[in-house]
Protein backbone atom coordinates (compact mmCIF):
# COMPACT_ATOMS: atom_id res chain seq x y z
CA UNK A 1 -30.54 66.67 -57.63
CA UNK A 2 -32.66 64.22 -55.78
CA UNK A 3 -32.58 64.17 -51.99
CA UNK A 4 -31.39 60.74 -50.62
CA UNK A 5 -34.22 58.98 -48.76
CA UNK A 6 -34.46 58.90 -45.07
CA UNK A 7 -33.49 55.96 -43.41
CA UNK A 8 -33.82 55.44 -39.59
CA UNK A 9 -31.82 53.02 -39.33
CA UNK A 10 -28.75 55.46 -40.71
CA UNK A 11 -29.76 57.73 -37.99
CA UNK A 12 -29.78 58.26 -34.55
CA UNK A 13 -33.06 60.09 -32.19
CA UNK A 14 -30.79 62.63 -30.26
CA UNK A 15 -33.65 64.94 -28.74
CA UNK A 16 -36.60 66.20 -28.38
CA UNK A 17 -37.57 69.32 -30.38
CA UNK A 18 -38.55 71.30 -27.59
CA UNK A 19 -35.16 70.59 -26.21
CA UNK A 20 -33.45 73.12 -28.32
CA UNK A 21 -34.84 76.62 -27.81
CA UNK A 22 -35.37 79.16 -30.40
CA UNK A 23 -31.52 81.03 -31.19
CA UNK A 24 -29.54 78.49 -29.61
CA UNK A 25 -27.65 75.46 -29.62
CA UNK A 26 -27.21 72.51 -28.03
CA UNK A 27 -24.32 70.12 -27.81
CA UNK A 28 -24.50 66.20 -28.38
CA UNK A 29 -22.79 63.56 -28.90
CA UNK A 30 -23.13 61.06 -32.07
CA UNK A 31 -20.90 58.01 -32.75
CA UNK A 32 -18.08 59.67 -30.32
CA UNK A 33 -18.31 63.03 -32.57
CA UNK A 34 -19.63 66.13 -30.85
CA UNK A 35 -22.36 67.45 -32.91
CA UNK A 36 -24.34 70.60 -31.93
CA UNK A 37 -27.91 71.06 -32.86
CA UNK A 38 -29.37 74.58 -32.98
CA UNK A 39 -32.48 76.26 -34.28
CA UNK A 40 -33.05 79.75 -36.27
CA UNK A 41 -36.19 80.92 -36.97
CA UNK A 42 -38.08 77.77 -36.31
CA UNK A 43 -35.71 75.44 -38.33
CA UNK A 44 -33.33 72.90 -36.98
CA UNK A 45 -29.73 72.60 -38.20
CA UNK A 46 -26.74 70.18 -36.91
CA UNK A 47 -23.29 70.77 -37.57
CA UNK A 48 -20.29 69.46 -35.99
CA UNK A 49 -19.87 71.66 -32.92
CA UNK A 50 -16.14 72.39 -32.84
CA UNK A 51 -14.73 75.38 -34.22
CA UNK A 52 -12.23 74.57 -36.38
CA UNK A 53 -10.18 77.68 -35.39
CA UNK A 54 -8.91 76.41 -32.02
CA UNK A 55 -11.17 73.67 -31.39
CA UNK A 56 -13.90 75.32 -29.23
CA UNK A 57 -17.34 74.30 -28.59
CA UNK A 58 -20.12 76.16 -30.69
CA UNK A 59 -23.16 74.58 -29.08
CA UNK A 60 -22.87 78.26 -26.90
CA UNK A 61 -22.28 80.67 -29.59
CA UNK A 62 -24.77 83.57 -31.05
CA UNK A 63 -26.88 82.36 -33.82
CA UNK A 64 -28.76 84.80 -36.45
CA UNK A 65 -29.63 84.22 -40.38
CA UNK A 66 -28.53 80.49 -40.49
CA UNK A 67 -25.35 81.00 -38.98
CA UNK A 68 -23.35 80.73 -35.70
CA UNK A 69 -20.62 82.74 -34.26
CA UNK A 70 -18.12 81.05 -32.12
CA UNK A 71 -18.00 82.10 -28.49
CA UNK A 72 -14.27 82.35 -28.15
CA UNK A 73 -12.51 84.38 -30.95
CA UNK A 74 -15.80 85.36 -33.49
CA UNK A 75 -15.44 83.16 -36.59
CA UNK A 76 -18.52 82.70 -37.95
CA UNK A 77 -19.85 79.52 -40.11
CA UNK A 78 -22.99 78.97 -41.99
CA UNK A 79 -25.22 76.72 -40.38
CA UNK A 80 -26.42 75.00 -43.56
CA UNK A 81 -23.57 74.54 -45.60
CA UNK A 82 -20.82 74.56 -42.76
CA UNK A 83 -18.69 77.08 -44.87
CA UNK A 84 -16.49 79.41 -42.45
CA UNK A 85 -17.75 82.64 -43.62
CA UNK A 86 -15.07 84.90 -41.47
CA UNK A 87 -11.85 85.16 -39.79
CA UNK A 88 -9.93 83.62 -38.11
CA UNK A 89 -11.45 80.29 -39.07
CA UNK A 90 -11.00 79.34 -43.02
CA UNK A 91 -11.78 75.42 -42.25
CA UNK A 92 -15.18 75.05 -42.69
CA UNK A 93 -17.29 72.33 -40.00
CA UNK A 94 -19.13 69.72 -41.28
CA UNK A 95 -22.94 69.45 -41.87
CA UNK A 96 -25.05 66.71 -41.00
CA UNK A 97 -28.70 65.69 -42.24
CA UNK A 98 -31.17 65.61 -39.48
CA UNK A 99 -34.88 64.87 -39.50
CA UNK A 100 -37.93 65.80 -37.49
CA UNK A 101 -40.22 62.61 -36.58
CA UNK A 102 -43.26 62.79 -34.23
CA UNK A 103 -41.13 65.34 -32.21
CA UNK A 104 -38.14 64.06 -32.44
CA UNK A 105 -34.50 64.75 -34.16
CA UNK A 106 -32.64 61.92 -35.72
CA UNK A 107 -29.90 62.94 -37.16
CA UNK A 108 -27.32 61.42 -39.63
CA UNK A 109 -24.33 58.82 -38.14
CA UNK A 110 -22.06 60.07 -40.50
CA UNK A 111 -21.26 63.78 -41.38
CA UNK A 112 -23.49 64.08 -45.02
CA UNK A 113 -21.67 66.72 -47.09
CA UNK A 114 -25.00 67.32 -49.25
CA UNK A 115 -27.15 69.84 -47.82
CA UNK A 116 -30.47 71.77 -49.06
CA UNK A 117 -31.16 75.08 -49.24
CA UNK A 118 -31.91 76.46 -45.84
CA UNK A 119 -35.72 75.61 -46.33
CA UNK A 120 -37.14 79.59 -45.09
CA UNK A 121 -35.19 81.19 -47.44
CA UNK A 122 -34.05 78.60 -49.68
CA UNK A 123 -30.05 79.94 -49.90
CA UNK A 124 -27.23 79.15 -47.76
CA UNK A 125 -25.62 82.21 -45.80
CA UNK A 126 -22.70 82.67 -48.28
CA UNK A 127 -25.66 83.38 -51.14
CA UNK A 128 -27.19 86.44 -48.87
């Protein structure tokens, strides 16, 4: 499977990389979606950022091997695929493509459901 092309102008620049420190997240919003933006060992992921458990904000949960744990009641969701990987969330959150240009994150209007391999490691959470 080919990987679409990039196209700016299908994108939007949201931030700065240095804006997003190393094992967090940070919340933004995209086309009047929240979309939280985090990084794990030096790679950047965006996901919508609202558990789908009881609609909390993930932007401030824990984040370890390519996923994030909501802040409120623990479910956890893989960062590259979206998949809810625990209870008591069993809706998974969407993904969306991003790209890094000259130090900057642009990152997809609309959620894109095909995601690579997390590009370290080259699974998604649920294959660990």
């Amino acid at each position: 499977m080919s990987v679409p092309a990039f196209d700016l102008d299908q994108h939007i620049d949201v931030a700065a990389v240095e804006d997003i420190p190393e094992g967090e997240g940070r919340r933004y919003e995209i086309d009047g979606q929240a979309i939280a933006i985090f990084r794990d060992k030096g790679v950047l992921y965006a996901v919508s950022d609202t558990c789908t458990h009881e609609e909390y904000s993930l932007s401030d949960g824990d984040v370890w091997e390519h996923t994030v744990e909501c802040p409120k009641h623990g479910a956890r969701f893989d960062l590259v695929t979206g998949e809810a990987l625990s209870l008591p969330a069993t809706v998974s959150i969407e993904p969306y493509r991003l790209e890094v240009r000259d130090g900057r994150i642009y990152v997809a209007t609309l959620a894109d459901r095909y995601r690579e391999p997390c590009p370290e490691c080259h699974t998604s959470a649920a294959e660990r």
